[in-house]
Structures are given as structure tokens and as C-alpha cells.
PDB file of N, CA and C in Angstrom:
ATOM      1  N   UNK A   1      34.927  66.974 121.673  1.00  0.00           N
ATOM      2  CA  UNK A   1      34.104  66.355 122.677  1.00  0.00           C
ATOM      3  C   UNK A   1      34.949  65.350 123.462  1.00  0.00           C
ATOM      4  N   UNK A   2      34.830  65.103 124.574  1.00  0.00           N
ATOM      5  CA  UNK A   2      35.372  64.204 125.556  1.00  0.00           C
ATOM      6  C   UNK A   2      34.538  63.019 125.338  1.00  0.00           C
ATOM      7  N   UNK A   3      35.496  62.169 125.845  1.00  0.00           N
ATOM      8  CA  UNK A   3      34.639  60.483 125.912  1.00  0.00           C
ATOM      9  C   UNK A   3      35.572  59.553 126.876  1.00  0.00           C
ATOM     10  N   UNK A   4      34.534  59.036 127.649  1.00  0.00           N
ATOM     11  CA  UNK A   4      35.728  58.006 128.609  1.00  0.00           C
ATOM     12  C   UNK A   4      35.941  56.740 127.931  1.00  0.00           C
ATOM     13  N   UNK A   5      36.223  56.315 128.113  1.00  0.00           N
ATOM     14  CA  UNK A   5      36.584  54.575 127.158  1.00  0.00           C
ATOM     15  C   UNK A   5      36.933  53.795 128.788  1.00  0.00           C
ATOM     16  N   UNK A   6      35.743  53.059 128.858  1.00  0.00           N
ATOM     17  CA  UNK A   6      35.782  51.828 129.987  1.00  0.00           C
ATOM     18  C   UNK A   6      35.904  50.146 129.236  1.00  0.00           C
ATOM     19  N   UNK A   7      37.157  50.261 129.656  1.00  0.00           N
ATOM     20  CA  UNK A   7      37.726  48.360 129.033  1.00  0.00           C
ATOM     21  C   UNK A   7      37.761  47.070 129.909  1.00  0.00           C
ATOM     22  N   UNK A   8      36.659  46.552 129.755  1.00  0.00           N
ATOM     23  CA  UNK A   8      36.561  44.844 130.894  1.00  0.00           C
ATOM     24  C   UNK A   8      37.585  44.109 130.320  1.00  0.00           C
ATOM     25  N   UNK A   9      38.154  43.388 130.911  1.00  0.00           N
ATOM     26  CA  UNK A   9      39.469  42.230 131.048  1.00  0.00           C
ATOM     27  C   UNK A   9      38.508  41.146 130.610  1.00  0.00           C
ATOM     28  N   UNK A  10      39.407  40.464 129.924  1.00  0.00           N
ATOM     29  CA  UNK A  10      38.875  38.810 129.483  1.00  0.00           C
ATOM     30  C   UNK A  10      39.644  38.158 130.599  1.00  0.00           C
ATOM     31  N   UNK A  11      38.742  37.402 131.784  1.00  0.00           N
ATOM     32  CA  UNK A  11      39.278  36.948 132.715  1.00  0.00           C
ATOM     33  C   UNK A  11      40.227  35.335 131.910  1.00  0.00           C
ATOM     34  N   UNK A  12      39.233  35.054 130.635  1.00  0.00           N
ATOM     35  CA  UNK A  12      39.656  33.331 130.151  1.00  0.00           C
ATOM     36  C   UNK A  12      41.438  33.853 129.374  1.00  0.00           C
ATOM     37  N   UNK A  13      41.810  35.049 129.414  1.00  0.00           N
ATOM     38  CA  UNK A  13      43.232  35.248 128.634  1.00  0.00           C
ATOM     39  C   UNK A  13      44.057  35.324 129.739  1.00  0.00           C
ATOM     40  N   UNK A  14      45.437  34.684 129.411  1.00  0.00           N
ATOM     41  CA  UNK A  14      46.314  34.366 130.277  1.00  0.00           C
ATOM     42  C   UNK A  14      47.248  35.843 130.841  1.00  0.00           C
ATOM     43  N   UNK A  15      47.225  36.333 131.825  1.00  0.00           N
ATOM     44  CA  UNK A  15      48.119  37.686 132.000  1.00  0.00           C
ATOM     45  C   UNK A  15      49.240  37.799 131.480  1.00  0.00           C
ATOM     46  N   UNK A  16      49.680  36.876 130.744  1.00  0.00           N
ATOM     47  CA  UNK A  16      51.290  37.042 130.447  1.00  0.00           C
ATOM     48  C   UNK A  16      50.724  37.713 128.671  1.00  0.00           C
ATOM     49  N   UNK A  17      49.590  37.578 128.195  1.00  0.00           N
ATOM     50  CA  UNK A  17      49.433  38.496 127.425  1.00  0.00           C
ATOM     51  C   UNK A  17      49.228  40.086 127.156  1.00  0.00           C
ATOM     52  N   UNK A  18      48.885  40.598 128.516  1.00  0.00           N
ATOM     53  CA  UNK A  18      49.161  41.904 128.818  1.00  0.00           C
ATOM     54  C   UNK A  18      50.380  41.909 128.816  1.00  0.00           C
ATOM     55  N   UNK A  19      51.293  41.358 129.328  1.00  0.00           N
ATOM     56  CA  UNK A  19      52.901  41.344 130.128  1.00  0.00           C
ATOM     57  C   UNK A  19      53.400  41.610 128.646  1.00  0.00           C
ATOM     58  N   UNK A  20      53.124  40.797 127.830  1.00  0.00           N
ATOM     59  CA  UNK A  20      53.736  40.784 126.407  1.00  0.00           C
ATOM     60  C   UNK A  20      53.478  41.710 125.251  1.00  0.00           C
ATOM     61  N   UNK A  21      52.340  42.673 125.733  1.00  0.00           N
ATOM     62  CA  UNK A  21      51.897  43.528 124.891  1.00  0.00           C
ATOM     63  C   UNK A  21      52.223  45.228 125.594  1.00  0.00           C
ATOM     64  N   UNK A  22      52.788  44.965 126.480  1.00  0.00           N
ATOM     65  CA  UNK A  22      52.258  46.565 126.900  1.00  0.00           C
ATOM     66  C   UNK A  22      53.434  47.318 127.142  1.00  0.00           C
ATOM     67  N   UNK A  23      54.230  46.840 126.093  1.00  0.00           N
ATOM     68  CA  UNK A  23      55.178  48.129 125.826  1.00  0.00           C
ATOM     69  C   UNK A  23      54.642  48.595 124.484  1.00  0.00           C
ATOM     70  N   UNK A  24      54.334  47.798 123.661  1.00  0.00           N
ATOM     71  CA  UNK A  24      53.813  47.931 122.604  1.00  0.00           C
ATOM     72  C   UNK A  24      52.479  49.068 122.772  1.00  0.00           C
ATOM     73  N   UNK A  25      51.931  48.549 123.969  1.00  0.00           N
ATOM     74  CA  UNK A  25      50.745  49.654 124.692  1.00  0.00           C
ATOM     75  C   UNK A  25      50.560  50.231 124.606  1.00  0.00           C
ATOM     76  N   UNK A  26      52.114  50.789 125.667  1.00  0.00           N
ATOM     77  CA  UNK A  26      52.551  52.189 126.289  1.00  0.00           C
ATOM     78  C   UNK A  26      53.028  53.176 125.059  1.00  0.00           C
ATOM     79  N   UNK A  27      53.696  52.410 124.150  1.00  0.00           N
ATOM     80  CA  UNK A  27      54.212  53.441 123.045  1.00  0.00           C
ATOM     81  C   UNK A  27      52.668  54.001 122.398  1.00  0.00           C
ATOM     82  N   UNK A  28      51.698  52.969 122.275  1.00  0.00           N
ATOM     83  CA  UNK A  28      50.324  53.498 121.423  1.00  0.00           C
ATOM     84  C   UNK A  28      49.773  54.666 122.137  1.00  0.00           C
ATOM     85  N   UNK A  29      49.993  54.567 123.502  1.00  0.00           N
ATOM     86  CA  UNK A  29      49.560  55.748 124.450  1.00  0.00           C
ATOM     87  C   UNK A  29      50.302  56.524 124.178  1.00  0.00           C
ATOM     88  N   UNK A  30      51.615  56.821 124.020  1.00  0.00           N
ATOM     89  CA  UNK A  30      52.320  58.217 124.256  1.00  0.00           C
ATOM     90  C   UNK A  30      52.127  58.580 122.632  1.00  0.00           C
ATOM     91  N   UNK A  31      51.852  57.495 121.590  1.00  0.00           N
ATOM     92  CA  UNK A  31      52.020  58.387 120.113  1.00  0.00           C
ATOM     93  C   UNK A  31      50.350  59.221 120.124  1.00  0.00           C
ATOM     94  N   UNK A  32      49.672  58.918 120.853  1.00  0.00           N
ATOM     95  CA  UNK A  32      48.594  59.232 120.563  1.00  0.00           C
ATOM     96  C   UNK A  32      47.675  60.106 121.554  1.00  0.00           C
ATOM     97  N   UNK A  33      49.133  60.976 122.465  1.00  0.00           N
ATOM     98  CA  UNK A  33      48.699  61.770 123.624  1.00  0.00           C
ATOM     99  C   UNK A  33      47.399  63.144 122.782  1.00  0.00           C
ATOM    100  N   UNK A  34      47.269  63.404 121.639  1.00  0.00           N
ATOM    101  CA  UNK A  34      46.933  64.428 120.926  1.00  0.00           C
ATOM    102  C   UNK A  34      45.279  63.840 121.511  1.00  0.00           C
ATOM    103  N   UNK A  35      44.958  62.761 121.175  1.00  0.00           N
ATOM    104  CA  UNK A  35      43.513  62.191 121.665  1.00  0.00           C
ATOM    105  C   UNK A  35      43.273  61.703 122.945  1.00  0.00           C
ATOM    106  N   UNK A  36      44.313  60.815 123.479  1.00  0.00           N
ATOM    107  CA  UNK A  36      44.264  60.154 124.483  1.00  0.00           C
ATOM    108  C   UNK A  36      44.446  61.063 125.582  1.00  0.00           C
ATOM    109  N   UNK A  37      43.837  61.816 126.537  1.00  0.00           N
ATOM    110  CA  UNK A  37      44.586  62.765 127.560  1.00  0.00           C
ATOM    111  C   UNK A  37      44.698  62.035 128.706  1.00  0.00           C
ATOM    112  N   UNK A  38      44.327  60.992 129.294  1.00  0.00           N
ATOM    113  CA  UNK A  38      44.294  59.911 130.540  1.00  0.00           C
ATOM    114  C   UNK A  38      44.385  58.806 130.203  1.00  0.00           C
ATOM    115  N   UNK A  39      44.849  58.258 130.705  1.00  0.00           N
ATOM    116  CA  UNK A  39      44.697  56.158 130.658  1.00  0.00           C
ATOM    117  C   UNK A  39      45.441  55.986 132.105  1.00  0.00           C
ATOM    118  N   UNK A  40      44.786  54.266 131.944  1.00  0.00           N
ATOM    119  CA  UNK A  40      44.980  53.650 132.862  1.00  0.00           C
ATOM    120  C   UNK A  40      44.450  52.519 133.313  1.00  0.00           C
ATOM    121  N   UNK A  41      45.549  51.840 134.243  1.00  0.00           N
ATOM    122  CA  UNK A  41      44.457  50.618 134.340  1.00  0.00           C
ATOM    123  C   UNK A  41      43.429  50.494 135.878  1.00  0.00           C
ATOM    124  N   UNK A  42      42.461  49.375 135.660  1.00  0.00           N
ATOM    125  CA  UNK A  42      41.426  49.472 136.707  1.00  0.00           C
ATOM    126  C   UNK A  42      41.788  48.403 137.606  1.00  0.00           C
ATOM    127  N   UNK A  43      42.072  47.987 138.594  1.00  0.00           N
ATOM    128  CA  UNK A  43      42.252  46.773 139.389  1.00  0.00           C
ATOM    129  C   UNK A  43      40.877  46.760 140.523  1.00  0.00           C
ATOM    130  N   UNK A  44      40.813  45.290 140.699  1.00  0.00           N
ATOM    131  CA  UNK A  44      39.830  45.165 141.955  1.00  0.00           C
ATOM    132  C   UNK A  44      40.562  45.557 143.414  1.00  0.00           C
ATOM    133  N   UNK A  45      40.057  45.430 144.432  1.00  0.00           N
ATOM    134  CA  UNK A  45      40.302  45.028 145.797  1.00  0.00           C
ATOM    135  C   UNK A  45      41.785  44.653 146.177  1.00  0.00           C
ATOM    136  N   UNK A  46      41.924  43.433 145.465  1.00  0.00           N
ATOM    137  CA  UNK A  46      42.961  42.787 145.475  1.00  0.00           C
ATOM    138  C   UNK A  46      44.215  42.930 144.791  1.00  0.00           C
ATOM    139  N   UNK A  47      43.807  44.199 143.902  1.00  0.00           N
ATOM    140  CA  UNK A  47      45.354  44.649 142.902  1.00  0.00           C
ATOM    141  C   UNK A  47      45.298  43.703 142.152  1.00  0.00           C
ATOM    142  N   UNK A  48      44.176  43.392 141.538  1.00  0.00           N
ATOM    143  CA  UNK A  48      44.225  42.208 140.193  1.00  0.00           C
ATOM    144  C   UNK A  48      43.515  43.265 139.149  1.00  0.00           C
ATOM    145  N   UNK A  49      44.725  42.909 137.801  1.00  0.00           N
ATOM    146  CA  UNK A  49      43.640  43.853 136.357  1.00  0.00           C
ATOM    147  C   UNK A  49      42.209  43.486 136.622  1.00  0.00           C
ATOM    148  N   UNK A  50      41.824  44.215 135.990  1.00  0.00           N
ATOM    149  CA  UNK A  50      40.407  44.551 135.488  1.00  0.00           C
ATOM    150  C   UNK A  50      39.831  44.896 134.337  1.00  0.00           C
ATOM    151  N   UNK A  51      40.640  45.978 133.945  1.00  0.00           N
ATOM    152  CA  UNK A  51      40.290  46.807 132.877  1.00  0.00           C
ATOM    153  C   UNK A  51      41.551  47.709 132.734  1.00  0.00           C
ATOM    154  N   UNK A  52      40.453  48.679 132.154  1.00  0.00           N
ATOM    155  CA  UNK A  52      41.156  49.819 131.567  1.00  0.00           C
ATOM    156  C   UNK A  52      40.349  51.199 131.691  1.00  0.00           C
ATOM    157  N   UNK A  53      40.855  52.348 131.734  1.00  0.00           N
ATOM    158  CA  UNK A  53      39.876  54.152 131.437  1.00  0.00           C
ATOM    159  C   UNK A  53      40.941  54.976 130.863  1.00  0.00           C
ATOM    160  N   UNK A  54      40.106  55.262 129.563  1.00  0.00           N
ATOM    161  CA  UNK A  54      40.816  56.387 128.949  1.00  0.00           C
ATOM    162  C   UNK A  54      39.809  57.403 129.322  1.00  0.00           C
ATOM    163  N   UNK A  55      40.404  58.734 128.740  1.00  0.00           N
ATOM    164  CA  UNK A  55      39.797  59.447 128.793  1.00  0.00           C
ATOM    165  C   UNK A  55      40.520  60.127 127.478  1.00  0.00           C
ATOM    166  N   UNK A  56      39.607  60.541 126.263  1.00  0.00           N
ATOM    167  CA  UNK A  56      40.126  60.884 124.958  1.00  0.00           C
ATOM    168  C   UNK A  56      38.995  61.884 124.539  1.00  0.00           C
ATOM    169  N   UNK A  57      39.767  63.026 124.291  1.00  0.00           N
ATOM    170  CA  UNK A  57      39.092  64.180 123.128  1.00  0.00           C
ATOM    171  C   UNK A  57      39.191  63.500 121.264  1.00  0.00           C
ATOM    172  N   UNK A  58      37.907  63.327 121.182  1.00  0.00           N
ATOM    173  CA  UNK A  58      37.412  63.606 119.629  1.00  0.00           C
ATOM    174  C   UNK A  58      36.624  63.969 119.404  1.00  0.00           C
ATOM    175  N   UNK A  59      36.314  63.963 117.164  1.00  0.00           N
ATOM    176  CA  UNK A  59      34.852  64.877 116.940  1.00  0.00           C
ATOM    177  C   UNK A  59      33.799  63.895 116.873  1.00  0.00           C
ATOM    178  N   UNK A  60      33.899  62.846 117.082  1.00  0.00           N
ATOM    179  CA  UNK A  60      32.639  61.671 116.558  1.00  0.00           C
ATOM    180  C   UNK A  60      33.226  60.338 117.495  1.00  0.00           C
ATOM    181  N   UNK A  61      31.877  59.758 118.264  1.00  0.00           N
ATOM    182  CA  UNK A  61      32.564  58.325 119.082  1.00  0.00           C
ATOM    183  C   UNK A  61      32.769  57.570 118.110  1.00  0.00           C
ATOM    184  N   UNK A  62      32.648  57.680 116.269  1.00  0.00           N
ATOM    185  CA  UNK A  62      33.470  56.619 115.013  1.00  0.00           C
ATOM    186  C   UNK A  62      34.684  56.892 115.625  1.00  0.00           C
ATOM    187  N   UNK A  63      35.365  57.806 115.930  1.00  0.00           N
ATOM    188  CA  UNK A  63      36.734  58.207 115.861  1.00  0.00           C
ATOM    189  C   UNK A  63      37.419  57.435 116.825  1.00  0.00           C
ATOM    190  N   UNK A  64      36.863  57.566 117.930  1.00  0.00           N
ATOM    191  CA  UNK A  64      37.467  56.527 119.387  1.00  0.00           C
ATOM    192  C   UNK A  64      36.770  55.499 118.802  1.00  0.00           C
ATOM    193  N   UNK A  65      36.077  54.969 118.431  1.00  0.00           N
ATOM    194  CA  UNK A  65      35.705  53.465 117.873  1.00  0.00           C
ATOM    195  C   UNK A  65      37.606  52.897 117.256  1.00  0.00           C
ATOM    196  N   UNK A  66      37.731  53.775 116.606  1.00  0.00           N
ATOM    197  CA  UNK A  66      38.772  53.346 115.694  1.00  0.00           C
ATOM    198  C   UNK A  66      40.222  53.737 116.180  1.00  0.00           C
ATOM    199  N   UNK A  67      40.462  54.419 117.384  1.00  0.00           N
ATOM    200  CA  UNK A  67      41.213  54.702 117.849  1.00  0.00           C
ATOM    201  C   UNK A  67      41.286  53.069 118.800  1.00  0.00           C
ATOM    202  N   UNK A  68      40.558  53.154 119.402  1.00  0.00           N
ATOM    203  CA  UNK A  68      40.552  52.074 120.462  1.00  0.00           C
ATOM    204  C   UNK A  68      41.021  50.298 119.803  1.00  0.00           C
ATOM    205  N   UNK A  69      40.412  50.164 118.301  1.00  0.00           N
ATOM    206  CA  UNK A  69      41.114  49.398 117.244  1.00  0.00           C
ATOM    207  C   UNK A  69      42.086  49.872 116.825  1.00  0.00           C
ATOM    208  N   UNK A  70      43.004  50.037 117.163  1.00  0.00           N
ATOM    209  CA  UNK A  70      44.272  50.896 116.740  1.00  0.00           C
ATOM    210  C   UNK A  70      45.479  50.161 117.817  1.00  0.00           C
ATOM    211  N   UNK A  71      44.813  50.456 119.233  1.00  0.00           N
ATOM    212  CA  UNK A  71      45.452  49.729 120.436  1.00  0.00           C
ATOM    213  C   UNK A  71      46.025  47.629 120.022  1.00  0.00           C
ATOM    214  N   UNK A  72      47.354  47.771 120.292  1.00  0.00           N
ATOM    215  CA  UNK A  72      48.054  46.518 120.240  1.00  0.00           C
ATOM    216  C   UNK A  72      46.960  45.850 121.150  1.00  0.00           C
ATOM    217  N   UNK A  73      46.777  46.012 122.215  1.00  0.00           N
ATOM    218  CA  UNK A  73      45.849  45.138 122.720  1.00  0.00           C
ATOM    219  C   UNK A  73      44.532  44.474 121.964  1.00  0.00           C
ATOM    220  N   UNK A  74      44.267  45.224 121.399  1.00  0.00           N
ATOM    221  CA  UNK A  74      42.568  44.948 120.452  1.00  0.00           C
ATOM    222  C   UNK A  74      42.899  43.665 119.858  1.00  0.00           C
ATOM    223  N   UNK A  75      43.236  43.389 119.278  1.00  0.00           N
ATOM    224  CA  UNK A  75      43.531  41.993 118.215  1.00  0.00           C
ATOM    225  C   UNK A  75      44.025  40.613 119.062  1.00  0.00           C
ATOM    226  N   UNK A  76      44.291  41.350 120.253  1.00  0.00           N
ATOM    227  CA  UNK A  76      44.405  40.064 121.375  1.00  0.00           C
ATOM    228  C   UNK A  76      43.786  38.914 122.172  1.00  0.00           C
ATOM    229  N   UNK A  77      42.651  39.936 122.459  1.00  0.00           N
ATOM    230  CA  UNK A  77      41.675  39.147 122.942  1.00  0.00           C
ATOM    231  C   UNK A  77      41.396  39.716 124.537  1.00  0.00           C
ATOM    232  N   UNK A  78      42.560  40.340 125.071  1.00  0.00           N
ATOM    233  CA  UNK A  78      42.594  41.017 126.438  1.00  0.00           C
ATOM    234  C   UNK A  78      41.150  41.935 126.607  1.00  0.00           C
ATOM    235  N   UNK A  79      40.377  42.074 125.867  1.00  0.00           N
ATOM    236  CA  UNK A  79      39.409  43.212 125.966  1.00  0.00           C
ATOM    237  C   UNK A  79      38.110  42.063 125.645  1.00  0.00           C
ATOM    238  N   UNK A  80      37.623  42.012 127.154  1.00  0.00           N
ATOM    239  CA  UNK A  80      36.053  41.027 126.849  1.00  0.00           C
ATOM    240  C   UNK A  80      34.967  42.696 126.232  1.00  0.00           C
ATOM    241  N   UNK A  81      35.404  43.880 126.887  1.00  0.00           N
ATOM    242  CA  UNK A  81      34.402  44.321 126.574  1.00  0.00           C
ATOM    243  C   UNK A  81      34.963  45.637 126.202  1.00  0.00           C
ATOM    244  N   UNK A  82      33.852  46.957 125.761  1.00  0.00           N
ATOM    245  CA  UNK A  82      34.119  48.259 125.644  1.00  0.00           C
ATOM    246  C   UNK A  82      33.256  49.031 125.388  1.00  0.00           C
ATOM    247  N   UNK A  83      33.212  49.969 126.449  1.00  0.00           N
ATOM    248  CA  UNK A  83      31.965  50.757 126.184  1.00  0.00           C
ATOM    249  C   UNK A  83      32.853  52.654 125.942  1.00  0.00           C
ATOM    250  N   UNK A  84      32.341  53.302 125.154  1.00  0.00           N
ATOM    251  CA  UNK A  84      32.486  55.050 124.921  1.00  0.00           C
ATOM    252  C   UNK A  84      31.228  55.418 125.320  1.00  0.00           C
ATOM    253  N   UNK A  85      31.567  56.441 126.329  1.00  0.00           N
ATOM    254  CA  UNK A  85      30.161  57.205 127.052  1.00  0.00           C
ATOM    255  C   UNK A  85      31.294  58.435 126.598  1.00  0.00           C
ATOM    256  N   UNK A  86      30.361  59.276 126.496  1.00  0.00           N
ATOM    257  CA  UNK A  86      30.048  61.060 126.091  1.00  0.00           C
ATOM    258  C   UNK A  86      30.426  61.480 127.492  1.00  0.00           C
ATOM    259  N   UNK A  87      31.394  62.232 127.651  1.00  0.00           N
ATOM    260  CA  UNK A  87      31.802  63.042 128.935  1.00  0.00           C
ATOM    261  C   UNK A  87      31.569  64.405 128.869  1.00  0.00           C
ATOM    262  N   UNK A  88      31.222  65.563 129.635  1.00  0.00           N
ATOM    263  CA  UNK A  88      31.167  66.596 129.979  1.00  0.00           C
ATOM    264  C   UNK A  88      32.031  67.078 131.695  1.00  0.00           C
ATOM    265  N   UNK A  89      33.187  67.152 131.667  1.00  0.00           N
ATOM    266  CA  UNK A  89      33.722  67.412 132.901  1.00  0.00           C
ATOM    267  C   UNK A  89      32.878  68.951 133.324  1.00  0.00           C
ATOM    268  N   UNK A  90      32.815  68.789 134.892  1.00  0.00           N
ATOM    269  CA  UNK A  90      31.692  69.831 135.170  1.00  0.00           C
ATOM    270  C   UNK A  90      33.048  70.551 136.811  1.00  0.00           C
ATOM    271  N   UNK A  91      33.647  69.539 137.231  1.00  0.00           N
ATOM    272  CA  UNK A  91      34.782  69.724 137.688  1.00  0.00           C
ATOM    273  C   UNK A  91      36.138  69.350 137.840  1.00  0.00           C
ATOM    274  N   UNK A  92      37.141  70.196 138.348  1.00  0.00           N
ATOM    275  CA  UNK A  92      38.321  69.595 138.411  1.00  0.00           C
ATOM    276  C   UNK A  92      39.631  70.446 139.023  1.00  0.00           C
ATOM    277  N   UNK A  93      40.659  69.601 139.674  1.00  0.00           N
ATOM    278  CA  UNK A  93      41.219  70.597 140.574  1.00  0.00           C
ATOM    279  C   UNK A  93      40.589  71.514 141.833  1.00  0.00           C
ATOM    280  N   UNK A  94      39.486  71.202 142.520  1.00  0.00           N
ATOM    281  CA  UNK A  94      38.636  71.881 143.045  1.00  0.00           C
ATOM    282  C   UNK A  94      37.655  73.282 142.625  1.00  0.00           C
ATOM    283  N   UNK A  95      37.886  73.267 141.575  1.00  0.00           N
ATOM    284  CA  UNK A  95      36.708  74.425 140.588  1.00  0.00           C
ATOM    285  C   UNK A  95      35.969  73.850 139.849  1.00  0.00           C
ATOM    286  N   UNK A  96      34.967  74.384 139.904  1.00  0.00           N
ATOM    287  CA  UNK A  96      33.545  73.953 139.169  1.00  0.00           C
ATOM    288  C   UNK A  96      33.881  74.723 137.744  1.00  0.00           C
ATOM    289  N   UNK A  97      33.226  74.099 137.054  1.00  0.00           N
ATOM    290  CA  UNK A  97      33.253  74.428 135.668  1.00  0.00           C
ATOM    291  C   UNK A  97      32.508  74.609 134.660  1.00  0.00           C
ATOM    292  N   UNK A  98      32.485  75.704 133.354  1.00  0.00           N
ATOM    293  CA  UNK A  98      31.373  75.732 133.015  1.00  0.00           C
ATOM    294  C   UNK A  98      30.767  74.898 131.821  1.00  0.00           C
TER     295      UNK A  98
END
């Protein structure tokens, strides 16, 4: 099953804690391309963080629960929030899908 993973920014954490974590990040993303098939980050208007969107195949949202605690970021504080919604892609590449 697909699931998007939408991550709000703790505006009260200082950016140099992303700065300091996200090689550490980036490696959690590439060891874990088997689940993770998208990421990325969200900026406003202004090219200021925001967040975050994964987009990850598993069998149970426990699984991305615990995947997403897994991320160097989690224990930081960088993440005010997190929500897993249930995805069904219906298109992509310009074909509809079934």
C-alpha cells in the first residue's frame, strides 16, 4: 500500500539543526529507498522550509509510523507535526491508471 507522509517544521527550532542533520538524513533516505520511493522538502512562497513529503510503500501505516521514527531528524525536534494518509495513485506520467 502507498502512503504519503506530510512533515510540518517546528518554526521555534533553529535551522542550523536541519543544516546539522541532513546528511545524516540523506543517507536514511537512500538506505531506505526499498520503502521510501519520493521525498522531499516543502518550502513556502519565499523558499523558506516548511516541511517535508514522502511518499513510501508499506503493509500497515505501524510500519511508516516506525519508519518515520527511524529518521535522524525525529529525536530532534525539527518535526512539529506528522500526518500518514493512505494513497491510491489514480495517475501518472500522463496515463490514467487502474
Amino acid at each position: 500500500m502507498l502512503y504519503v507522509i506530510l512533515f510540518e517544521d517546528n518554526p521555534a527550532v533553529s535551522p542550523d539543526i536541519r543544516r546539522e542533520h541532513m546528511p545524516d538524513h540523506l543517507a536514511f533516505l537512500e538506505k531506505n529507498t526499498k520503502s521510501i520511493k519520493a521525498a522531499g522538502p516543502l518550502k513556502n512562497i519565499s523558499n523558506e522550509p516548511q516541511g517535508g513529503l514522502w511518499i513510501v510503500e508499506a503493509d500497515t501505516p505501524d510500519a511508516v509510523d516506525l519508519l518515520v521514527k527511524e529518521d535522524p531528524f525525529w529525536p530532534t525536534g525539527l518535526r512539529l507535526s506528522v500526518r500518514i494518509l493512505s494513497w491510491h495513485q489514480v495517475f501518472a506520467d500522463g496515463t490514467r491508471l487502474n
